[in-house]
Protein backbone atom coordinates (compact mmCIF):
# COMPACT_ATOMS: atom_id res chain seq x y z
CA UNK A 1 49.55 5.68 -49.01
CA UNK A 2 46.61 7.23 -47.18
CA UNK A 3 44.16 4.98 -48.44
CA UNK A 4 45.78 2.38 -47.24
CA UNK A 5 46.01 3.08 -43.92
CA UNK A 6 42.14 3.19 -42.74
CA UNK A 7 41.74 -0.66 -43.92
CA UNK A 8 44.99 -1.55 -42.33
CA UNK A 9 43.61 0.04 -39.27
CA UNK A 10 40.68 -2.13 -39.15
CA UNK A 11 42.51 -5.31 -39.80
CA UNK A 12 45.09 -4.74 -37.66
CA UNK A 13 43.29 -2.92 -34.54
CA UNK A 14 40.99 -6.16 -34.04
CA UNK A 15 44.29 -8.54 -33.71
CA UNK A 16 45.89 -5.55 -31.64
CA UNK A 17 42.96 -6.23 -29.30
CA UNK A 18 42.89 -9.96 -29.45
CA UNK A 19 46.42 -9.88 -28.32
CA UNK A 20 45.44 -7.22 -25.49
CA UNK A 21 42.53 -9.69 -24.26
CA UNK A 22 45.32 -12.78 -24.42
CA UNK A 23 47.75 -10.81 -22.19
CA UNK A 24 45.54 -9.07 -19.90
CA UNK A 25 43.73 -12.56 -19.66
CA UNK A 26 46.77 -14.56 -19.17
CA UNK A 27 48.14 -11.97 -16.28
CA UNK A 28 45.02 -11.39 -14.07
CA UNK A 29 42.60 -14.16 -15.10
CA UNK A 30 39.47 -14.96 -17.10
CA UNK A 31 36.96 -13.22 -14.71
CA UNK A 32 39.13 -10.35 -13.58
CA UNK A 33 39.31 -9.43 -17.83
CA UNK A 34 35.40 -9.73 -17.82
CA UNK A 35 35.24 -7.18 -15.32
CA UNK A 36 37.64 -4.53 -16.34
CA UNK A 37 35.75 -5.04 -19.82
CA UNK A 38 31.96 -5.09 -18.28
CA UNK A 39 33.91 -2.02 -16.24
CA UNK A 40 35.20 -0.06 -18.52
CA UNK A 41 31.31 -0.31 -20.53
CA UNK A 42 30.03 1.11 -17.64
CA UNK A 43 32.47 3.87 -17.27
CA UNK A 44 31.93 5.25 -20.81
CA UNK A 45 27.89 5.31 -20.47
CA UNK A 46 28.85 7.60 -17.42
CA UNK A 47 31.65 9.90 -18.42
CA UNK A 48 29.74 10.41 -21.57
CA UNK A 49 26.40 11.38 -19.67
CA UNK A 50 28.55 13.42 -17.09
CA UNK A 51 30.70 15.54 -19.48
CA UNK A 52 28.31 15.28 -22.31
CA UNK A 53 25.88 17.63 -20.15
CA UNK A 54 28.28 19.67 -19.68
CA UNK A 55 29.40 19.69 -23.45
CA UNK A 56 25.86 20.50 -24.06
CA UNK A 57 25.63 23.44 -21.61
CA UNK A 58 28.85 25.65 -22.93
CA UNK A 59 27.34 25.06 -26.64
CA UNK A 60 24.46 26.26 -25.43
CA UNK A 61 26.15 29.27 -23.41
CA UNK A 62 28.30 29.95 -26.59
CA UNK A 63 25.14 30.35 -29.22
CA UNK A 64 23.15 32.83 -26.40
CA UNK A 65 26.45 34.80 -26.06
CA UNK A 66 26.89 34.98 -29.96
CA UNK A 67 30.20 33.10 -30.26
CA UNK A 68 31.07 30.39 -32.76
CA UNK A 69 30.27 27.12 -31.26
CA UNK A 70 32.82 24.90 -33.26
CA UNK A 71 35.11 24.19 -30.72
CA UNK A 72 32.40 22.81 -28.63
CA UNK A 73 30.98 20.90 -31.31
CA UNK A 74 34.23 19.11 -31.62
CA UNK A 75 34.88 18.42 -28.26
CA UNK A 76 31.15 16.76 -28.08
CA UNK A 77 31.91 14.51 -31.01
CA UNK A 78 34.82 13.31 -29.42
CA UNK A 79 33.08 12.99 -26.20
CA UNK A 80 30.99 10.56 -27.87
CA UNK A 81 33.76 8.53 -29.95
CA UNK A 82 35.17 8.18 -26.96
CA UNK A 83 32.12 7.08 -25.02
CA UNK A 84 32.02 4.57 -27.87
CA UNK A 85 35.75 3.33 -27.74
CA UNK A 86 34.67 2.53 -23.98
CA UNK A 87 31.58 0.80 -24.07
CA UNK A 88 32.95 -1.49 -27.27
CA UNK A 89 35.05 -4.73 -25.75
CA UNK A 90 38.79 -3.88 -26.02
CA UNK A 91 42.09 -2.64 -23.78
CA UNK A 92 43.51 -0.63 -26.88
CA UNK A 93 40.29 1.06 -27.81
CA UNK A 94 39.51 1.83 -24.11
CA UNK A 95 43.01 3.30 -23.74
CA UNK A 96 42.06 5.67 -26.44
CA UNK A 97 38.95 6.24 -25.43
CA UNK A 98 39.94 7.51 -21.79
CA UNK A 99 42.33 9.82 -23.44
CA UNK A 100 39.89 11.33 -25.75
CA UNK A 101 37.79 12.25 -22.38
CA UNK A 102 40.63 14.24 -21.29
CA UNK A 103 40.13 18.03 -22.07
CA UNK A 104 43.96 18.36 -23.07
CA UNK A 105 43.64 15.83 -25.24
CA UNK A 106 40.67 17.07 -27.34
CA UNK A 107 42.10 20.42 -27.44
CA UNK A 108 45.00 19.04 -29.05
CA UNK A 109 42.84 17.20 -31.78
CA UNK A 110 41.11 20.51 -32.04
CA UNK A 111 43.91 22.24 -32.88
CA UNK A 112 44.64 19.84 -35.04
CA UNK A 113 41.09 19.80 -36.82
CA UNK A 114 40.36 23.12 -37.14
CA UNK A 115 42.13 24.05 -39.66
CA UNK A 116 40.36 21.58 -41.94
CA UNK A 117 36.69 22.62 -40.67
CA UNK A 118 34.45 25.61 -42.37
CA UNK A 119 31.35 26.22 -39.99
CA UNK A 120 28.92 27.29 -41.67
CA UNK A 121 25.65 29.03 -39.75
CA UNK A 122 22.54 30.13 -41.25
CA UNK A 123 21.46 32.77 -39.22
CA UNK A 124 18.44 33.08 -36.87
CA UNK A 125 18.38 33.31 -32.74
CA UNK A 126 22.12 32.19 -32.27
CA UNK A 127 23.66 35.35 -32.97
CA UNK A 128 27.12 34.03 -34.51
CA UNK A 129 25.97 34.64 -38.12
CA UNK A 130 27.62 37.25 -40.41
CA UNK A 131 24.05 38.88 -41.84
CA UNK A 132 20.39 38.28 -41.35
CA UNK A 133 19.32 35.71 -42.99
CA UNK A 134 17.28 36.76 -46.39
CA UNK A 135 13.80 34.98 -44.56
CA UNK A 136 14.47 36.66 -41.10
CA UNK A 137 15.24 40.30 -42.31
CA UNK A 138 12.69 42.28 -40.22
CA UNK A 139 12.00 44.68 -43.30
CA UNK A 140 11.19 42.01 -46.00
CA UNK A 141 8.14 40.89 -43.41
CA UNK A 142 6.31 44.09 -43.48
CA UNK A 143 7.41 45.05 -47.53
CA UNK A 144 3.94 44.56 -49.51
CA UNK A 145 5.38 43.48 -52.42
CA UNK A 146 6.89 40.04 -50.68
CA UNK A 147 4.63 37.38 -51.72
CA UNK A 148 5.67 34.10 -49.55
CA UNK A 149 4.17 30.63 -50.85
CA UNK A 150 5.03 27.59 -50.41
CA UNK A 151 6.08 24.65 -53.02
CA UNK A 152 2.04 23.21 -53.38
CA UNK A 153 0.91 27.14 -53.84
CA UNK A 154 2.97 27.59 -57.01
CA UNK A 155 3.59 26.32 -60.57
CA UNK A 156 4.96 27.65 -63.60
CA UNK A 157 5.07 26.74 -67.38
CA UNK A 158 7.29 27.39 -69.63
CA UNK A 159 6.90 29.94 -72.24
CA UNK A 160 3.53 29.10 -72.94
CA UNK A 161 2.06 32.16 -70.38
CA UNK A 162 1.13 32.61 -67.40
CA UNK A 163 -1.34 29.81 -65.36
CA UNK A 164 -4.04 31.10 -62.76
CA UNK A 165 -2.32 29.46 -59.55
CA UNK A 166 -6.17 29.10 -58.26
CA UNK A 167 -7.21 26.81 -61.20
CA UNK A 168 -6.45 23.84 -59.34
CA UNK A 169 -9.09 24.89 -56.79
CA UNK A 170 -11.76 25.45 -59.17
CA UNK A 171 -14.41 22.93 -60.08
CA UNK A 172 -14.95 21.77 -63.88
């Protein structure tokens, strides 16, 4: 049953809007729908740049304070779906996308969502982590017995001994 739903979705939600264009265009006019439409474009580029920045500024305020950022993540992907369910031609999808700007609104699909969502962080300046990271432990920089190199500065064989790693630099 669930697969069946996403392609019925997109089927369906372009006739839904058709129909939405017919009405609106049959009630206020031909010119009056091109507005609301070239509108309603210009409404979701500025929501999204308005609340977006400040999307932007409490994930950046939760990752210097140390707290898990999720919530904020969400709420900026759904900033921007419904930025894009704006700018897109269509009454239905722009319904939608005004609700999704609502903070209310995304807290309820938050609440909804995060259940199903494992955040995983690696570590580093942020500060929500669990442990250092293995490369950012301050003692494994100054241990002597650490030997960092990168992909091109080692090879190995297999079983047949060990290679010089500077025989690639030496001339024949």
């Amino acid at each position: 049953m669930r697969t069946l739903i996403i392609p019925l979705l997109f089927l369906l939600m372009p006739l839904a809007e058709i129909a939405a264009f017919i009405f609106v265009g049959r009630e206020v006019g031909v010119g009056m729908t091109l507005l609301l439409v070239l509108g309603s474009a210009i409404a979701g580029a500025v929501l999204l740049r308005i609340q977006g920045f400040g999307v932007l500024r409490k994930i950046q305020q939760a990752s210097q304070t140390g707290t898990d950022p999720g919530r904020q993540l969400v709420h900026g992907v759904m900033i921007v779906i419904a930025a894009f369910l704006l700018i897109i031609p269509g009454f239905i999808s722009d319904i939608i996308g005004l609700l999704l700007f609502i903070p209310a609104v995304r807290d309820i699909g938050w609440s909804l969502i995060k259940s199903r969502l494992t955040i995983v962080t690696t570590g580093g300046m942020g500060g929500f982590s669990r442990g250092p990271a293995p490369d950012r432990d301050p003692r494994r920089r100054s241990d002597p017995q650490v030997i960092d190199l990168d992909e091109d500065e080692f090879s190995r064989t297999e079983g047949r001994g060990r290679t010089d790693p500077n025989e690639r630099d030496r001339l024949k």
